[in-house]
PDB file of N, CA and C in Angstrom:
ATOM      1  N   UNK A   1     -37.321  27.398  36.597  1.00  0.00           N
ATOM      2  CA  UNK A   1     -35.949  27.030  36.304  1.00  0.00           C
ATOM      3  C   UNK A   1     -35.885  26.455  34.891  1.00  0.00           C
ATOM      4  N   UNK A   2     -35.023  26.712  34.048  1.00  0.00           N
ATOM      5  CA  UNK A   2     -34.956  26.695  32.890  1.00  0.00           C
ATOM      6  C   UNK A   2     -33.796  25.189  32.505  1.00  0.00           C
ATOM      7  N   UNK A   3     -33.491  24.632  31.714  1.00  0.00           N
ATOM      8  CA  UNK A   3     -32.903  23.395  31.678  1.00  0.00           C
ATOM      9  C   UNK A   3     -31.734  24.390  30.605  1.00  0.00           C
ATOM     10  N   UNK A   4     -30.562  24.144  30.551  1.00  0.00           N
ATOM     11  CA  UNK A   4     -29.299  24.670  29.683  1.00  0.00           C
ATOM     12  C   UNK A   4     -29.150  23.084  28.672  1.00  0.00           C
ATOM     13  N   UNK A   5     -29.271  23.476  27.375  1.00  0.00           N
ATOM     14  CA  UNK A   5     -28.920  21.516  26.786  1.00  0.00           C
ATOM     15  C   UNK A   5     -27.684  22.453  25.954  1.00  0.00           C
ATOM     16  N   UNK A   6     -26.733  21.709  26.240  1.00  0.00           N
ATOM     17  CA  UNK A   6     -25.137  21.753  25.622  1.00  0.00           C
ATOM     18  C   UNK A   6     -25.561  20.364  24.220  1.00  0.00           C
ATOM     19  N   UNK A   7     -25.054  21.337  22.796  1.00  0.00           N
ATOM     20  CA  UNK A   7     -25.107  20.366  21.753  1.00  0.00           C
ATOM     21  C   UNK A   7     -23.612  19.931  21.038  1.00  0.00           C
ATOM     22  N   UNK A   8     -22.876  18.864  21.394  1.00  0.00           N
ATOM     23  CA  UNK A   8     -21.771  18.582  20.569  1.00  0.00           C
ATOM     24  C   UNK A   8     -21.480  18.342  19.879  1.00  0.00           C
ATOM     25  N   UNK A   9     -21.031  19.059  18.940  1.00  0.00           N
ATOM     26  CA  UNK A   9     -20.546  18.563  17.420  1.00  0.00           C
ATOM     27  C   UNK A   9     -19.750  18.733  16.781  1.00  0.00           C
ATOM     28  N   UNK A  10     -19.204  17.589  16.474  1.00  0.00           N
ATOM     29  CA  UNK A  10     -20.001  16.365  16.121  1.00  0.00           C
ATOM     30  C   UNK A  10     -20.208  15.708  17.698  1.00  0.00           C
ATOM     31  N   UNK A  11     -21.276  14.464  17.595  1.00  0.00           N
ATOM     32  CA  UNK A  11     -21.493  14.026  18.824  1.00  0.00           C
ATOM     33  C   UNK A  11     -20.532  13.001  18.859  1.00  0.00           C
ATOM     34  N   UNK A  12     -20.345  12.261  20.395  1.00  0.00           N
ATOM     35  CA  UNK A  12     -19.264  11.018  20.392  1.00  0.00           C
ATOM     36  C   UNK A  12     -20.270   9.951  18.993  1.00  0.00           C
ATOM     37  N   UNK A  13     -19.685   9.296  18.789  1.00  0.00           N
ATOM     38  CA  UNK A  13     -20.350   7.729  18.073  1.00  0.00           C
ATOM     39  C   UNK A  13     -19.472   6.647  18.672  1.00  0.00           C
ATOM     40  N   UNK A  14     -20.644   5.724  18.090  1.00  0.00           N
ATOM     41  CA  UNK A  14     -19.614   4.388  18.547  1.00  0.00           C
ATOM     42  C   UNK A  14     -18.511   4.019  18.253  1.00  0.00           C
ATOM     43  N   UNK A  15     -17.532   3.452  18.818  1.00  0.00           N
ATOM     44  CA  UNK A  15     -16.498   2.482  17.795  1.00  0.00           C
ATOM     45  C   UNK A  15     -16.620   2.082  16.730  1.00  0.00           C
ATOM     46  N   UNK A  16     -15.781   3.235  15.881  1.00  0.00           N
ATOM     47  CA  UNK A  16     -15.839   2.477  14.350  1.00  0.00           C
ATOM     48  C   UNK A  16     -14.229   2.490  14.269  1.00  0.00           C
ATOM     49  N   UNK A  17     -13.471   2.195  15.127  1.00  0.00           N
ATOM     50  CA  UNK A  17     -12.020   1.848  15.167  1.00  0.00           C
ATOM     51  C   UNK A  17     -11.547   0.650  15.850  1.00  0.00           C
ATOM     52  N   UNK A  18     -10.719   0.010  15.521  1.00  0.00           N
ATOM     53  CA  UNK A  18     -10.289  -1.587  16.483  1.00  0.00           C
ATOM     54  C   UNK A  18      -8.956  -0.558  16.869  1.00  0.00           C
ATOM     55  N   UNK A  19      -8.338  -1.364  17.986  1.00  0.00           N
ATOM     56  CA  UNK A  19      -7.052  -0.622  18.585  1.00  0.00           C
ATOM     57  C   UNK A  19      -6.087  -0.994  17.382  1.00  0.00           C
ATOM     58  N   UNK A  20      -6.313  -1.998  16.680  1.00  0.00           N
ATOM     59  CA  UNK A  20      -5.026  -2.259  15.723  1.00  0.00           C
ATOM     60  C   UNK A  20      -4.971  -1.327  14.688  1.00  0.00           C
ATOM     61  N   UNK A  21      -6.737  -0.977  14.299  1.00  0.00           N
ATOM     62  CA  UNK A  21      -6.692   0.097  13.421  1.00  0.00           C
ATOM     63  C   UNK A  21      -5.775   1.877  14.141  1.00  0.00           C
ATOM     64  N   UNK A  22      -6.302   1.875  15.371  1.00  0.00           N
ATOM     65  CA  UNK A  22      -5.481   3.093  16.177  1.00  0.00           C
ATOM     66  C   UNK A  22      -4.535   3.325  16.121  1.00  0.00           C
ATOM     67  N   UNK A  23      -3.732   1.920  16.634  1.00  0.00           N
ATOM     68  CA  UNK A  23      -2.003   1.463  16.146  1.00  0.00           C
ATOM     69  C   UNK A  23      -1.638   2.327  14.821  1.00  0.00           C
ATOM     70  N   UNK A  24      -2.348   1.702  13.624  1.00  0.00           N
ATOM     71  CA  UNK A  24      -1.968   1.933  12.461  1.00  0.00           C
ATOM     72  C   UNK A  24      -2.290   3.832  11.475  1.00  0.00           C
ATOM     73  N   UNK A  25      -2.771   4.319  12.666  1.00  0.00           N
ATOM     74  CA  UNK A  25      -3.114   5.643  12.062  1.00  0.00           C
ATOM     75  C   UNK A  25      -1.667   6.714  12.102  1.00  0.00           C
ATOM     76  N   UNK A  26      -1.493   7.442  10.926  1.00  0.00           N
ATOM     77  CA  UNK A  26      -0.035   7.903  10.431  1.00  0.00           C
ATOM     78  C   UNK A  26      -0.487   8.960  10.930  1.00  0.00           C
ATOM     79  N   UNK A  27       0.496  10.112  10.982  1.00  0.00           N
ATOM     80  CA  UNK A  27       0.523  11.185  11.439  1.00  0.00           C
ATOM     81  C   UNK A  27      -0.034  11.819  13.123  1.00  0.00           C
ATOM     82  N   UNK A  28      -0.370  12.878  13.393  1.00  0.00           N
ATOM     83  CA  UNK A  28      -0.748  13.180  14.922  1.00  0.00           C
ATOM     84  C   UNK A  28      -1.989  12.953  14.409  1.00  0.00           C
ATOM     85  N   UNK A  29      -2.836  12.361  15.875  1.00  0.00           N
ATOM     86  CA  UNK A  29      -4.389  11.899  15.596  1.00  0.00           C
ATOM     87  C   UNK A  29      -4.355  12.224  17.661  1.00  0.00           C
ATOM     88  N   UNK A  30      -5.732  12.835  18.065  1.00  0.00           N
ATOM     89  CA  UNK A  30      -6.527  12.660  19.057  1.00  0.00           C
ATOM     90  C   UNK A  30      -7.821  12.344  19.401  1.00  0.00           C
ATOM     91  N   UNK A  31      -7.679  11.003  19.990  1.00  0.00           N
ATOM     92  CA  UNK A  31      -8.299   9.952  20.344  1.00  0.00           C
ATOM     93  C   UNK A  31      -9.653  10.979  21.748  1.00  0.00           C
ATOM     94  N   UNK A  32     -10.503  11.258  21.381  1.00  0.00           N
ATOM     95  CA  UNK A  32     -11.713  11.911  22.534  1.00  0.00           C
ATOM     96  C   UNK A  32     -12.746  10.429  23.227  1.00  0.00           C
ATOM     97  N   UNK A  33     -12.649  10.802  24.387  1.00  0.00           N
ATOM     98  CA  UNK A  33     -13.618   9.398  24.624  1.00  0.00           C
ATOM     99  C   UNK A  33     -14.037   9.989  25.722  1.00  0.00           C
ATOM    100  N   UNK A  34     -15.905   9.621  25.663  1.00  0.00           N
ATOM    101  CA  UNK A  34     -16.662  10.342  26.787  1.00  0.00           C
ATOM    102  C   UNK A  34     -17.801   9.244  26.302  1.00  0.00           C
ATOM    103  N   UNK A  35     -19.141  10.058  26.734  1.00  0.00           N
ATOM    104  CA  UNK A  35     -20.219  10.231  25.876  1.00  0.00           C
ATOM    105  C   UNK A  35     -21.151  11.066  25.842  1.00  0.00           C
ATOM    106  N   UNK A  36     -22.134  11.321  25.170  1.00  0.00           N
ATOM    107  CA  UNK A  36     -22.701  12.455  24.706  1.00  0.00           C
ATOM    108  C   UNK A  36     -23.847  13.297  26.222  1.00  0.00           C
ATOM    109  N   UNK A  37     -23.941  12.440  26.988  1.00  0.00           N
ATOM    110  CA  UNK A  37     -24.559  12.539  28.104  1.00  0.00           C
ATOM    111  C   UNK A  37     -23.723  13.060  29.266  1.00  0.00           C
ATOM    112  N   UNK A  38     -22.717  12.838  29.033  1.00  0.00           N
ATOM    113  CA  UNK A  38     -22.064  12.855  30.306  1.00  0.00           C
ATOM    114  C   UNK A  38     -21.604  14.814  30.399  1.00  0.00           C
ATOM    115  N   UNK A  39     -22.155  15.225  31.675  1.00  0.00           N
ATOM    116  CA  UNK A  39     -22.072  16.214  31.788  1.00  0.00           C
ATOM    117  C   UNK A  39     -20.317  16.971  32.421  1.00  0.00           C
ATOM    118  N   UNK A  40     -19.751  16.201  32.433  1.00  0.00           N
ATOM    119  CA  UNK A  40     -17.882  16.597  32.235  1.00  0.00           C
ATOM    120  C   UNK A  40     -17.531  16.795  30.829  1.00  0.00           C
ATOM    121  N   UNK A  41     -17.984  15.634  29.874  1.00  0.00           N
ATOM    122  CA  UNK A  41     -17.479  15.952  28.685  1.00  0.00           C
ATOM    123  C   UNK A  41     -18.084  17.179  27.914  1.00  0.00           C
ATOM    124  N   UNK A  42     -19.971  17.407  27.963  1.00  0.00           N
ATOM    125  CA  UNK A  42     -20.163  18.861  27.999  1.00  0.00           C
ATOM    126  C   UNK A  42     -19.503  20.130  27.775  1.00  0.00           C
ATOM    127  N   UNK A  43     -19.396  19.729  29.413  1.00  0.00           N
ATOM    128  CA  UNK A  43     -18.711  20.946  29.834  1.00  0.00           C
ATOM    129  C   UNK A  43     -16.949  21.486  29.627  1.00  0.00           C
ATOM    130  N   UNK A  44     -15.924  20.255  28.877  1.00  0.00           N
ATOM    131  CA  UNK A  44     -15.007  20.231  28.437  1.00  0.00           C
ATOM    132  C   UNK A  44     -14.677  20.876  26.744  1.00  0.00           C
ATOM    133  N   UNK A  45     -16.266  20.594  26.370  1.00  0.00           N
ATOM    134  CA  UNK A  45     -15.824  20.645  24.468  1.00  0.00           C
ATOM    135  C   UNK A  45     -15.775  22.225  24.088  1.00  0.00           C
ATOM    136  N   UNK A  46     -16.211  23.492  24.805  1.00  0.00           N
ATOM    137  CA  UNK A  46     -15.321  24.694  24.530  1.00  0.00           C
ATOM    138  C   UNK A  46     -14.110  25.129  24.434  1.00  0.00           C
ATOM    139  N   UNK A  47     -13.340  24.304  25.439  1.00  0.00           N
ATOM    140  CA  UNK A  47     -12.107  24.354  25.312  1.00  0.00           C
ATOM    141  C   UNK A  47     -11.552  23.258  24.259  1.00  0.00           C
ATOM    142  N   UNK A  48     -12.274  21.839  24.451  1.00  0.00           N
ATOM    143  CA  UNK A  48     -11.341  21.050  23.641  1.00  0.00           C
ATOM    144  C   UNK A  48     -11.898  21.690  21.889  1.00  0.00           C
ATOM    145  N   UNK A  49     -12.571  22.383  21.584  1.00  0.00           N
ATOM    146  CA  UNK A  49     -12.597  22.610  20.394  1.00  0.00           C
ATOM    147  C   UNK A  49     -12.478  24.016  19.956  1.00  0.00           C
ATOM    148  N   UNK A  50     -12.238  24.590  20.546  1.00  0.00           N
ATOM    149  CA  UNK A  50     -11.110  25.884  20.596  1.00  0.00           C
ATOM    150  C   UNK A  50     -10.042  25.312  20.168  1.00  0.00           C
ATOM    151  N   UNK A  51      -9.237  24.478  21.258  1.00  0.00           N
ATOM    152  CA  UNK A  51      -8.185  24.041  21.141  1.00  0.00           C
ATOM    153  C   UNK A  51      -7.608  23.252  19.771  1.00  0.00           C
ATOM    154  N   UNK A  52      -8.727  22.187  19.499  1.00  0.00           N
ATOM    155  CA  UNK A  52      -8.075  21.574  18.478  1.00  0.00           C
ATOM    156  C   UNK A  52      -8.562  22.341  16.981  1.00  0.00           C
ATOM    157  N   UNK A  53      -9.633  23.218  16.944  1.00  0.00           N
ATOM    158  CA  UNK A  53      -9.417  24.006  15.952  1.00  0.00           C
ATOM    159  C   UNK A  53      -8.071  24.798  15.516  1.00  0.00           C
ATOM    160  N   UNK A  54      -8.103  25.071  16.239  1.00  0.00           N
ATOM    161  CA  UNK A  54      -6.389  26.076  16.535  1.00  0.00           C
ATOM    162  C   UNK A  54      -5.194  25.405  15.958  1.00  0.00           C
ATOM    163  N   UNK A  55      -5.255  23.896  15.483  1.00  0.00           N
ATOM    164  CA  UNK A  55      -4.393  22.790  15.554  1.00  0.00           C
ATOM    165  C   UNK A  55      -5.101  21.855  14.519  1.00  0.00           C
ATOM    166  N   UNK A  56      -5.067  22.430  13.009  1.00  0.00           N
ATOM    167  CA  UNK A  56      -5.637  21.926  11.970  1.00  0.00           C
ATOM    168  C   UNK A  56      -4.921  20.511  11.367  1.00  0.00           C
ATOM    169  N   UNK A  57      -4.183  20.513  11.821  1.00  0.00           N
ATOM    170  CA  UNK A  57      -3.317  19.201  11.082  1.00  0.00           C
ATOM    171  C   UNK A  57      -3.852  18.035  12.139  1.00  0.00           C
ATOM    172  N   UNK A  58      -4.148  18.611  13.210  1.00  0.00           N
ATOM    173  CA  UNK A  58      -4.555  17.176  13.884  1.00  0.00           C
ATOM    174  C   UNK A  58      -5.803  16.455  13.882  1.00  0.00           C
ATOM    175  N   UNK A  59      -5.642  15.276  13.031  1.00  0.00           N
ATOM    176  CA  UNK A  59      -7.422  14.066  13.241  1.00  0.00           C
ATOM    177  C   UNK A  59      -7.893  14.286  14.352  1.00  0.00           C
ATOM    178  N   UNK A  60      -8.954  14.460  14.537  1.00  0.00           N
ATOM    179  CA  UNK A  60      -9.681  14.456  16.026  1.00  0.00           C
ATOM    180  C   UNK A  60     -11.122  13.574  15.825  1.00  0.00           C
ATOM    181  N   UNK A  61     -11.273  12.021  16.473  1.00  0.00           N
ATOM    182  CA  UNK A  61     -11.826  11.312  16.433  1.00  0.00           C
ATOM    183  C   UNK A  61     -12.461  11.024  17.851  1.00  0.00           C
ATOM    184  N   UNK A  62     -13.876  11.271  17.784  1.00  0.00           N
ATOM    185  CA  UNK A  62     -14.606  11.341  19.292  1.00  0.00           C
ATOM    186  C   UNK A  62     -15.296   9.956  19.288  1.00  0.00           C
ATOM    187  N   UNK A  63     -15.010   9.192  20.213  1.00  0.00           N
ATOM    188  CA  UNK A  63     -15.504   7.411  20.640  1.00  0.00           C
ATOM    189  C   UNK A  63     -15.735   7.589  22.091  1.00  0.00           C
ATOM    190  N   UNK A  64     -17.178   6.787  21.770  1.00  0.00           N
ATOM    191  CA  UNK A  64     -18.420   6.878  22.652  1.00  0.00           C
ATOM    192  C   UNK A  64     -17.881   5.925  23.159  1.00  0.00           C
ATOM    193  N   UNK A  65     -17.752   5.955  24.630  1.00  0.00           N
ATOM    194  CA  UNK A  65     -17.353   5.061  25.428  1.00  0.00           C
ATOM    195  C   UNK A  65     -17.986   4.832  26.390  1.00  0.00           C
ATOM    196  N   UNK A  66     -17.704   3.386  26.930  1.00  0.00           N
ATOM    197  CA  UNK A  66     -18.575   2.803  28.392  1.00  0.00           C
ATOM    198  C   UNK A  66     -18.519   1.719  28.378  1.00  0.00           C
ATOM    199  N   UNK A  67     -18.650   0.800  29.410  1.00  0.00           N
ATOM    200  CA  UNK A  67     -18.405  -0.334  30.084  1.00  0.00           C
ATOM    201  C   UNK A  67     -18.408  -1.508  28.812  1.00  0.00           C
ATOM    202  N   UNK A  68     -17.713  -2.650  28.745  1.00  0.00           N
ATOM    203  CA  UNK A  68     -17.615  -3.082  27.529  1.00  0.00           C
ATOM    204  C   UNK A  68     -16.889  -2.910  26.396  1.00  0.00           C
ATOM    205  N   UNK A  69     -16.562  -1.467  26.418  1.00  0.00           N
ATOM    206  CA  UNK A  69     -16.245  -0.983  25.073  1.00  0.00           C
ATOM    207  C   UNK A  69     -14.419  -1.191  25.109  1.00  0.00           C
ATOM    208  N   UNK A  70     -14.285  -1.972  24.186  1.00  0.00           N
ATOM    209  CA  UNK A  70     -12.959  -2.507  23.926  1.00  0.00           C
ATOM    210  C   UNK A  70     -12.053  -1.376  23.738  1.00  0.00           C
ATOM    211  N   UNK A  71     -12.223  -0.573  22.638  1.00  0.00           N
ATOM    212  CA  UNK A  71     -11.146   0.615  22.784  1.00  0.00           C
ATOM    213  C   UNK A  71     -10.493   1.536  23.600  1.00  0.00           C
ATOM    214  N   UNK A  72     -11.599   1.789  24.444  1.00  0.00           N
ATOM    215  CA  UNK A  72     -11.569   2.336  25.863  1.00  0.00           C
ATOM    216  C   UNK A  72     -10.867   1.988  26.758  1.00  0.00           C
ATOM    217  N   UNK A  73     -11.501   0.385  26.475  1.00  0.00           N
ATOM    218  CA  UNK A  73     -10.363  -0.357  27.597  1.00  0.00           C
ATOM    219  C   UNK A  73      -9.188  -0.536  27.173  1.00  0.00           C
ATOM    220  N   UNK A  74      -8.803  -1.004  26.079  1.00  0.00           N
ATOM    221  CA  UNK A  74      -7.846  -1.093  25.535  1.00  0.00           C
ATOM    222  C   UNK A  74      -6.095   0.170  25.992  1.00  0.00           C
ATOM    223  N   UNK A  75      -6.980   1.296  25.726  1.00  0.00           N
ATOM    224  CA  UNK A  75      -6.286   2.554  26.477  1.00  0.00           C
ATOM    225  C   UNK A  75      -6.484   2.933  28.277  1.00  0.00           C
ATOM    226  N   UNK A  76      -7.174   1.919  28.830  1.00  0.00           N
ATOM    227  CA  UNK A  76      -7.500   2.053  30.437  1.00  0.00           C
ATOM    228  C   UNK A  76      -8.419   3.496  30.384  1.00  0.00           C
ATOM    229  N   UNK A  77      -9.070   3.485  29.697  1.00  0.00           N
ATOM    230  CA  UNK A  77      -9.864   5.359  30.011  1.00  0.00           C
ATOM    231  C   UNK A  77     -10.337   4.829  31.200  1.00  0.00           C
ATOM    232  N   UNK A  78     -10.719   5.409  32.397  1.00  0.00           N
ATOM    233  CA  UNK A  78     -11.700   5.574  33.378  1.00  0.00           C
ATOM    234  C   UNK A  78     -12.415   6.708  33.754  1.00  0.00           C
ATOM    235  N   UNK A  79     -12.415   7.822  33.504  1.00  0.00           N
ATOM    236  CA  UNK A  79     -12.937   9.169  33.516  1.00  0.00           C
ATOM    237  C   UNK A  79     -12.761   9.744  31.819  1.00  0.00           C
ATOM    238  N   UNK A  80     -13.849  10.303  31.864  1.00  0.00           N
ATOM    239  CA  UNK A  80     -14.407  11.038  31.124  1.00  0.00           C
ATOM    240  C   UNK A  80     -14.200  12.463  30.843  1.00  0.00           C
ATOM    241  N   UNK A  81     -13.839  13.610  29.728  1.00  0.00           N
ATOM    242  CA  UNK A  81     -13.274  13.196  28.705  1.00  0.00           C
ATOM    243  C   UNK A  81     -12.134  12.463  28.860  1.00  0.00           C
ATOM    244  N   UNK A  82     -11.842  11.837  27.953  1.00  0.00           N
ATOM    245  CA  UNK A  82     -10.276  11.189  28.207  1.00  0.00           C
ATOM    246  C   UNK A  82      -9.770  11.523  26.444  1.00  0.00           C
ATOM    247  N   UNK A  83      -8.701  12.314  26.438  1.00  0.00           N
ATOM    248  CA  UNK A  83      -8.273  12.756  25.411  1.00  0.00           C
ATOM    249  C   UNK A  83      -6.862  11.639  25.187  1.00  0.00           C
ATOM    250  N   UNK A  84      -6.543  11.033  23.989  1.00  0.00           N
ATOM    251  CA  UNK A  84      -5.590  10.686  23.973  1.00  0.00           C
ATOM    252  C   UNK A  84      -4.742  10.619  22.864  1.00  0.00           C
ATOM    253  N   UNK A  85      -3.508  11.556  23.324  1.00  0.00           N
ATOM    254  CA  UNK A  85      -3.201  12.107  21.926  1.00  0.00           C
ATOM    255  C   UNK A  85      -1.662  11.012  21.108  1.00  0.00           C
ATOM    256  N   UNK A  86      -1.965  10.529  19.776  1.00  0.00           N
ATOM    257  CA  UNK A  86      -1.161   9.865  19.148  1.00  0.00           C
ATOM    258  C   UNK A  86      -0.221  10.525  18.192  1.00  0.00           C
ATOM    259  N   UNK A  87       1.021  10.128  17.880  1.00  0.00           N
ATOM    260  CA  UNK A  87       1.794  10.017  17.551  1.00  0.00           C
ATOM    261  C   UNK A  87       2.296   8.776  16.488  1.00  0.00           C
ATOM    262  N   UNK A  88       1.836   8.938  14.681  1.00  0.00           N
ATOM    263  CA  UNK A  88       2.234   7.519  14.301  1.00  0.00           C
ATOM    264  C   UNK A  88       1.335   6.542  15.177  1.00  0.00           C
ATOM    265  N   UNK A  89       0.242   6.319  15.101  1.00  0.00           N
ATOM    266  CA  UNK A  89      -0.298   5.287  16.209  1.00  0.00           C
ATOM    267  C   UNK A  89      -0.143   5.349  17.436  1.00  0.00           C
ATOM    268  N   UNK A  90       0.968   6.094  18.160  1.00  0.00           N
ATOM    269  CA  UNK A  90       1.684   5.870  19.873  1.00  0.00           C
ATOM    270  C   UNK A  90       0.893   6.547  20.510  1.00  0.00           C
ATOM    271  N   UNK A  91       0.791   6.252  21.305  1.00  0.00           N
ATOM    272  CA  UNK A  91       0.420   6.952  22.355  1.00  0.00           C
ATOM    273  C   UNK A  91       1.068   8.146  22.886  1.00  0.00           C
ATOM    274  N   UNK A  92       1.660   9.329  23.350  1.00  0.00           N
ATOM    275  CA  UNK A  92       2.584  10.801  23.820  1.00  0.00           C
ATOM    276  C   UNK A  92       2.130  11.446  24.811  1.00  0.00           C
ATOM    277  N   UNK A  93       0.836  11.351  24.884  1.00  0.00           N
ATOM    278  CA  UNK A  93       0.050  12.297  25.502  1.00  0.00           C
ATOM    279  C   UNK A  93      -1.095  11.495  25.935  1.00  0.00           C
ATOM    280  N   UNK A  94      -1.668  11.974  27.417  1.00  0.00           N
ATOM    281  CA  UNK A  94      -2.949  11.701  27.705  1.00  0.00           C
ATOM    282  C   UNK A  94      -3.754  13.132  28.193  1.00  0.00           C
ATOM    283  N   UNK A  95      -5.188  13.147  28.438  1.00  0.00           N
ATOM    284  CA  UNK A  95      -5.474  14.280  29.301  1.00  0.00           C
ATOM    285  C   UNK A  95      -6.613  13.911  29.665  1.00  0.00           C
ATOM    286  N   UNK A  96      -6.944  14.119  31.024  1.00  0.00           N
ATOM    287  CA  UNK A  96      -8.315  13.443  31.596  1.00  0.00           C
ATOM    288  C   UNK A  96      -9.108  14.644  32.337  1.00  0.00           C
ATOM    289  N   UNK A  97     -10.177  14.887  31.379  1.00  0.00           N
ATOM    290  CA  UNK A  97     -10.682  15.850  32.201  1.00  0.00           C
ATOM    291  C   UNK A  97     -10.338  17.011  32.179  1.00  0.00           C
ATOM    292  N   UNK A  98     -10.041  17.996  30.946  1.00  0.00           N
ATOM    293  CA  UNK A  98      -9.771  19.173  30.858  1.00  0.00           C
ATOM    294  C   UNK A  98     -10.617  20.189  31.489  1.00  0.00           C
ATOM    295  N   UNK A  99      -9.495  20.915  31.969  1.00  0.00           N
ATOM    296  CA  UNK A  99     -10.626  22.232  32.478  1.00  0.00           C
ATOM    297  C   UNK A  99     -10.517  23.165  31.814  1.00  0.00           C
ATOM    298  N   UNK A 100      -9.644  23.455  31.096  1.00  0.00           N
ATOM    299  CA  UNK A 100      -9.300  24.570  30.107  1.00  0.00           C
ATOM    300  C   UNK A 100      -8.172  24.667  29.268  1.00  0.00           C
ATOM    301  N   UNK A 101      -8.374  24.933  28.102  1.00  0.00           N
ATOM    302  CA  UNK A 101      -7.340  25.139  26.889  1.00  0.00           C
ATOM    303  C   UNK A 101      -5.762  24.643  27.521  1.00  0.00           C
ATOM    304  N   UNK A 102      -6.035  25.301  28.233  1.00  0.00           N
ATOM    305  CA  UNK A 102      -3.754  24.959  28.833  1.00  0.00           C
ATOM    306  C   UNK A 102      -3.647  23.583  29.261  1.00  0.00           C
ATOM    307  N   UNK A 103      -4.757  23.273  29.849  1.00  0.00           N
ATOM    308  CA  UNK A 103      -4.564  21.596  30.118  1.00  0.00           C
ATOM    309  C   UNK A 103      -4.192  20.545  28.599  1.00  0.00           C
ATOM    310  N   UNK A 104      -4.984  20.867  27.487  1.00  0.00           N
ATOM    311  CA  UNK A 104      -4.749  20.103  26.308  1.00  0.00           C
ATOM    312  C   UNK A 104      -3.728  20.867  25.929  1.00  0.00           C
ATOM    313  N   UNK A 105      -3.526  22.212  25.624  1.00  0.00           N
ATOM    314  CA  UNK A 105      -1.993  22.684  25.051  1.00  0.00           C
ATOM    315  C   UNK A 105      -0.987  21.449  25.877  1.00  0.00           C
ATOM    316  N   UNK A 106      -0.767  21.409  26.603  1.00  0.00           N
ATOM    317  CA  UNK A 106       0.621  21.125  27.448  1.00  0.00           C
ATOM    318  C   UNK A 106       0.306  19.732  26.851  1.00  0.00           C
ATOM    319  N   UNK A 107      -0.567  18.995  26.804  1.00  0.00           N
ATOM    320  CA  UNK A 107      -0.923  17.460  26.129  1.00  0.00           C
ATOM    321  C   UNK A 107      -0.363  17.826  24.814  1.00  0.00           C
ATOM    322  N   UNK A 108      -1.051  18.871  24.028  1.00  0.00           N
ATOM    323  CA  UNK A 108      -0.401  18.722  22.411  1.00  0.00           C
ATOM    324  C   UNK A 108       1.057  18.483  22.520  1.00  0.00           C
ATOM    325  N   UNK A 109       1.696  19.654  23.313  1.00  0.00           N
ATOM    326  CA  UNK A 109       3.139  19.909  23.676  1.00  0.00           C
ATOM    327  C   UNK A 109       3.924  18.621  23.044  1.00  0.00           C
ATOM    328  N   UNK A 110       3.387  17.552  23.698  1.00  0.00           N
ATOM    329  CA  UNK A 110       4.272  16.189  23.117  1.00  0.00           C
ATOM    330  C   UNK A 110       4.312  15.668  22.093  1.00  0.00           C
ATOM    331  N   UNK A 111       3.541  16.265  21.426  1.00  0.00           N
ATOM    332  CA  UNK A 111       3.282  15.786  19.834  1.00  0.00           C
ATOM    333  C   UNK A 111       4.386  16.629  18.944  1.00  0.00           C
ATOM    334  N   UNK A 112       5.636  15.861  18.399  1.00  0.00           N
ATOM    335  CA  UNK A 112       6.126  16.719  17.551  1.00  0.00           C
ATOM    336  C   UNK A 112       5.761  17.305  16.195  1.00  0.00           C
ATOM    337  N   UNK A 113       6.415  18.604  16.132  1.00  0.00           N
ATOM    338  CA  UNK A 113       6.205  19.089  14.918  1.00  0.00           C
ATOM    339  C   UNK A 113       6.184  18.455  13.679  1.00  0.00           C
ATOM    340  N   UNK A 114       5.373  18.460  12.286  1.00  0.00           N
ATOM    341  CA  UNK A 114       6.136  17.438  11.327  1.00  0.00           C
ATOM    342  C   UNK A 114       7.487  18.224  11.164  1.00  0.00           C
ATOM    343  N   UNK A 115       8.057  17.418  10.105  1.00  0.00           N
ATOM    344  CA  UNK A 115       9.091  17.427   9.909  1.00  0.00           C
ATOM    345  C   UNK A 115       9.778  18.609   8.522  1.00  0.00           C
ATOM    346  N   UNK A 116      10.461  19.746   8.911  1.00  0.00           N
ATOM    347  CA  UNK A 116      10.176  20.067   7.667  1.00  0.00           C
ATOM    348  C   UNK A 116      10.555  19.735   6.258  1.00  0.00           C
ATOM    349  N   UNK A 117      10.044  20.047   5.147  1.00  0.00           N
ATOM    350  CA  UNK A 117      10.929  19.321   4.043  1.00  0.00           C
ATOM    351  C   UNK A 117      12.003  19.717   3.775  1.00  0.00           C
ATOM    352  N   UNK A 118      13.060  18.884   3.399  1.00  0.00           N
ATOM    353  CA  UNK A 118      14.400  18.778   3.010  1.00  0.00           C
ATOM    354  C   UNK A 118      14.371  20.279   1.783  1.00  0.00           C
ATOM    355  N   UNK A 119      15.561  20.927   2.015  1.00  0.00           N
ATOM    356  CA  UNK A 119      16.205  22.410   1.797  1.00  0.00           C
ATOM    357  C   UNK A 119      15.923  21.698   0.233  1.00  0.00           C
ATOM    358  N   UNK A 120      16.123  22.600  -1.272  1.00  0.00           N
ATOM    359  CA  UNK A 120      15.976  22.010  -2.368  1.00  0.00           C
ATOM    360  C   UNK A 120      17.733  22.331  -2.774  1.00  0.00           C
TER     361      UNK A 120
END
């Protein structure tokens, strides 16, 4: 029997964000929180990076999460991936546990379009 090793990349890292910094991030940003072990999040990042390739304007910031970890809690994650998609800092969207592309589409869904620029 042969072992399958799934490589993510980029991998989760630690918190290098405070929630106030989260608050303060402009434009659409999605918040990924798992960790690099955990065999749900694995098995989620074909789709979630299909997906957010597809969707170039959006930050996509992956935080290694687990017991302790303030940001995490901060947003209540309890399952793994936990996608959480912002708006201007807000919160719009959550998604826990994707199984496939349509699960995060319908999450982007809430994120509005920018805005276009004013006619000249």
């Amino acid at each position: 029997m042969r072992a399958t090793i799934i490589l993510m990349t980029p991998p989760y890292t630690p918190e290098t964000l405070t929630r106030a910094e989260a608050d303060a991030l402009p434009g659409t940003t999605v918040l990924e929180f798992g960790t690099n072990w955990c065999s749900w999040c694995q098995g989620a990042q074909p789709a979630i990076s299909e997906t957010l390739q597809a969707r170039p304007g959006l930050r996509h910031i992956k935080i290694e999460d687990g017991k302790g970890r303030p940001l995490g809690r901060s947003y209540g994650v309890k399952l793994w991936p936990t996608l959480v998609l912002l708006q201007d800092g807000r919160e719009v969207a959550r998604v826990v546990r994707p199984a496939d592309s349509a699960a995060i589409l319908q999450g982007l869904g809430a994120i509005s379009a920018p805005a276009a620029p004013p006619a000249p």
